[in-house]
C-alpha atoms as a PDB file:
ATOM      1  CA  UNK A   1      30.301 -18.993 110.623  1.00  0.00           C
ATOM      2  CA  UNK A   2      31.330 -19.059 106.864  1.00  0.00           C
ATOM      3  CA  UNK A   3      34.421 -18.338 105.425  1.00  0.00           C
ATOM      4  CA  UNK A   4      35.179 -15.959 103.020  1.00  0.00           C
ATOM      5  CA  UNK A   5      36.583 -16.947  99.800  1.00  0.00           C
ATOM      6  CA  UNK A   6      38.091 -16.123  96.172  1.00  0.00           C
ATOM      7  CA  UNK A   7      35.944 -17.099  93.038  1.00  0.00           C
ATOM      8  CA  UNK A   8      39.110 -19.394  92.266  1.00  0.00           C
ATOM      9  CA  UNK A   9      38.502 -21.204  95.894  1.00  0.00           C
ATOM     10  CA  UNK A  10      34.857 -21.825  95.466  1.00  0.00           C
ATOM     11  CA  UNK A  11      35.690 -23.565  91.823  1.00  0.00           C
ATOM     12  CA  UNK A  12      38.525 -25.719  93.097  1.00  0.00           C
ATOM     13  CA  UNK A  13      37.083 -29.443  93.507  1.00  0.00           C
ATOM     14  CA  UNK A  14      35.971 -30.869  96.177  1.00  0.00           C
ATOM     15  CA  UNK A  15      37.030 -34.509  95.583  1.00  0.00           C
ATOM     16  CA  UNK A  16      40.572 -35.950  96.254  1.00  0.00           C
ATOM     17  CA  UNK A  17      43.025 -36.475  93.567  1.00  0.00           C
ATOM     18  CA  UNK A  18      42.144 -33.445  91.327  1.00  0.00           C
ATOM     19  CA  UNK A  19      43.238 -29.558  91.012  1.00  0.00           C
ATOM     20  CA  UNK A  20      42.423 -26.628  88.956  1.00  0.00           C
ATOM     21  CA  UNK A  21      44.861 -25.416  85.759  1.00  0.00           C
ATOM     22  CA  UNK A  22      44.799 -23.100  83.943  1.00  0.00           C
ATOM     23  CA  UNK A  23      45.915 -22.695  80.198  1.00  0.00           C
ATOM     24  CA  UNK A  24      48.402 -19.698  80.273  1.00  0.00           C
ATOM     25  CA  UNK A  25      50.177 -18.475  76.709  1.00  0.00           C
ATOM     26  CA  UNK A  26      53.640 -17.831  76.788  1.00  0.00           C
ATOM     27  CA  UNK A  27      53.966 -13.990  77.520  1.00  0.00           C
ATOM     28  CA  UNK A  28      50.495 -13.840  79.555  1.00  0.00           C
ATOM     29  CA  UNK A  29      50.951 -13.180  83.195  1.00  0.00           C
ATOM     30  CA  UNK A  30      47.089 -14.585  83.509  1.00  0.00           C
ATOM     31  CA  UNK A  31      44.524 -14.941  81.119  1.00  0.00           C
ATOM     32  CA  UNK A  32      41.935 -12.698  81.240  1.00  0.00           C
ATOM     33  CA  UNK A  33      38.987 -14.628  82.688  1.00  0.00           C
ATOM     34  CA  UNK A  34      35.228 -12.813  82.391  1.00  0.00           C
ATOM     35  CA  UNK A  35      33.348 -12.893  85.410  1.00  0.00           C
ATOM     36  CA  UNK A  36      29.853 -12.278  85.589  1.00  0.00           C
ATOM     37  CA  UNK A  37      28.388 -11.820  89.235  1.00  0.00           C
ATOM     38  CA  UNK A  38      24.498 -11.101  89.283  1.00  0.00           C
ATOM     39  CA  UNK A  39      24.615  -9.739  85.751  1.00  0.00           C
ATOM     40  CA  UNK A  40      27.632  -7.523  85.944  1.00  0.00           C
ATOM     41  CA  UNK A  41      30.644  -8.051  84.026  1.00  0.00           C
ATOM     42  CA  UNK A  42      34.115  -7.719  86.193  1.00  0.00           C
ATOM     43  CA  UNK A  43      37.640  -8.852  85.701  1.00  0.00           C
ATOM     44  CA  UNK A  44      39.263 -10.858  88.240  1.00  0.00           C
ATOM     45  CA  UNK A  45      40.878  -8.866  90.589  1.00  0.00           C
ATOM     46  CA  UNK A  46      36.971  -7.148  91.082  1.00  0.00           C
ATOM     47  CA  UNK A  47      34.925  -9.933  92.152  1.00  0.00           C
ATOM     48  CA  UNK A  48      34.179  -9.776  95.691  1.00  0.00           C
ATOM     49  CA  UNK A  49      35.597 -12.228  98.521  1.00  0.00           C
ATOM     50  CA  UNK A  50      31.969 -14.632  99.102  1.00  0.00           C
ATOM     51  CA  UNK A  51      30.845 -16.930 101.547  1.00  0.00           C
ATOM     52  CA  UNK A  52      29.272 -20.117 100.152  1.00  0.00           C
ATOM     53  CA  UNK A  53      26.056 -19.353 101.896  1.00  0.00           C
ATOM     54  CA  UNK A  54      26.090 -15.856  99.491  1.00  0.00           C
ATOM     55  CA  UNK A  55      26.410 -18.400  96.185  1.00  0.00           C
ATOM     56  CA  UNK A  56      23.196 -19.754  94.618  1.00  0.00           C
ATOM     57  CA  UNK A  57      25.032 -20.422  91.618  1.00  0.00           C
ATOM     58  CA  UNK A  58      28.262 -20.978  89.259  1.00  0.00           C
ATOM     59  CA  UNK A  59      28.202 -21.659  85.572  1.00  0.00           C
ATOM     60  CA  UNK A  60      31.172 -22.083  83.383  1.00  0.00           C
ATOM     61  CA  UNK A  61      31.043 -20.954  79.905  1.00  0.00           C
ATOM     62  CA  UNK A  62      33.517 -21.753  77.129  1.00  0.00           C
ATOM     63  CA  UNK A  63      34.137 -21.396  73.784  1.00  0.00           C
ATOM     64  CA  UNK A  64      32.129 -20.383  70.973  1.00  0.00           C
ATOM     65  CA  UNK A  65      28.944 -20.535  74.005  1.00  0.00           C
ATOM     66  CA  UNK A  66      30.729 -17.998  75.671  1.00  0.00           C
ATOM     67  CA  UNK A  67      31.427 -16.064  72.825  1.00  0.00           C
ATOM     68  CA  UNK A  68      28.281 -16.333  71.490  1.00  0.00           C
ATOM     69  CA  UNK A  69      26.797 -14.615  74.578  1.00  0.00           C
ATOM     70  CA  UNK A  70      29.233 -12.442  76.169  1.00  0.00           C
ATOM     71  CA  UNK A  71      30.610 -11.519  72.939  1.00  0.00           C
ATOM     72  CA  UNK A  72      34.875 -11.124  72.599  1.00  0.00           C
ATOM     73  CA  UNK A  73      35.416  -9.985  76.302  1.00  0.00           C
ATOM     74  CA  UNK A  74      34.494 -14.057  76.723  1.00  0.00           C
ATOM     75  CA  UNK A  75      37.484 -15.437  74.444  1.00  0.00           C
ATOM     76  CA  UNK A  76      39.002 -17.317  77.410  1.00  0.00           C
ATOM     77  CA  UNK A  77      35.844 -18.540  78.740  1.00  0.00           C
ATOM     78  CA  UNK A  78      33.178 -16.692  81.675  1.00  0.00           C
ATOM     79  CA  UNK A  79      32.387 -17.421  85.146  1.00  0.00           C
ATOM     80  CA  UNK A  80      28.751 -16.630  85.737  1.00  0.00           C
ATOM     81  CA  UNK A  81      28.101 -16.344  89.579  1.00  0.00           C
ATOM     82  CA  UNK A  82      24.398 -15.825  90.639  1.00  0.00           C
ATOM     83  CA  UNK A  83      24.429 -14.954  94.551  1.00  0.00           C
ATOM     84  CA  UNK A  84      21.639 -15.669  96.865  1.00  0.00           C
ATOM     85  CA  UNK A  85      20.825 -11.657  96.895  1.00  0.00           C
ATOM     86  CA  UNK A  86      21.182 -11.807  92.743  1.00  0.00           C
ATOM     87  CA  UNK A  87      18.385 -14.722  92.533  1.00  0.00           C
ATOM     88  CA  UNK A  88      15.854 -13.380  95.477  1.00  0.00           C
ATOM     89  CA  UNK A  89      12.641 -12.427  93.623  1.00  0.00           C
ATOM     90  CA  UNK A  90      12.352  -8.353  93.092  1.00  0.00           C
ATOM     91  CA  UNK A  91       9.129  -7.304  94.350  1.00  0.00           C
END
């Protein structure tokens, strides 16, 4: 069976001998990361626990890219997550 995990699990690397940071200013608790899951903009503490099997997709977006097309919500970068229900052809 799959496990359940947070969007910061499924990013974290897979290979030995490398982690995830992430750039915090002084006087921000967390930056304020822009995720996209199937085409709907939440914040972090709103994107759902997902099983690997449910993710068809991750893109990371950053900088002017990510401004560019997610306008100034994106200023810290977006996490676009297509699941496997998100990319299923609509009939």
């Amino acid at each position: 069976a799959a496990t359940a995990c947070t969007a910061e699990r499924a990013l974290a690397p897979q290979t030995a001998g490398h982690s995830v940071a992430s750039a915090v200013a002084p006087g921000m608790s967390q930056v304020p990361l822009l995720f996209v899951v199937d085409g709907v903009r939440l914040q972090r503490d709103q994107v759902p626990s997902l099983t690997a099997d449910q993710i068809s997709s991750v893109r990371v977006i950053k900088g002017h890219a990510a401004l560019k097309e997610y306008g100034p919500d994106a200023s810290y970068g977006v996490v676009v997550i297509t699941t496997t229900a998100g990319s299923a052809p609509r009939s």
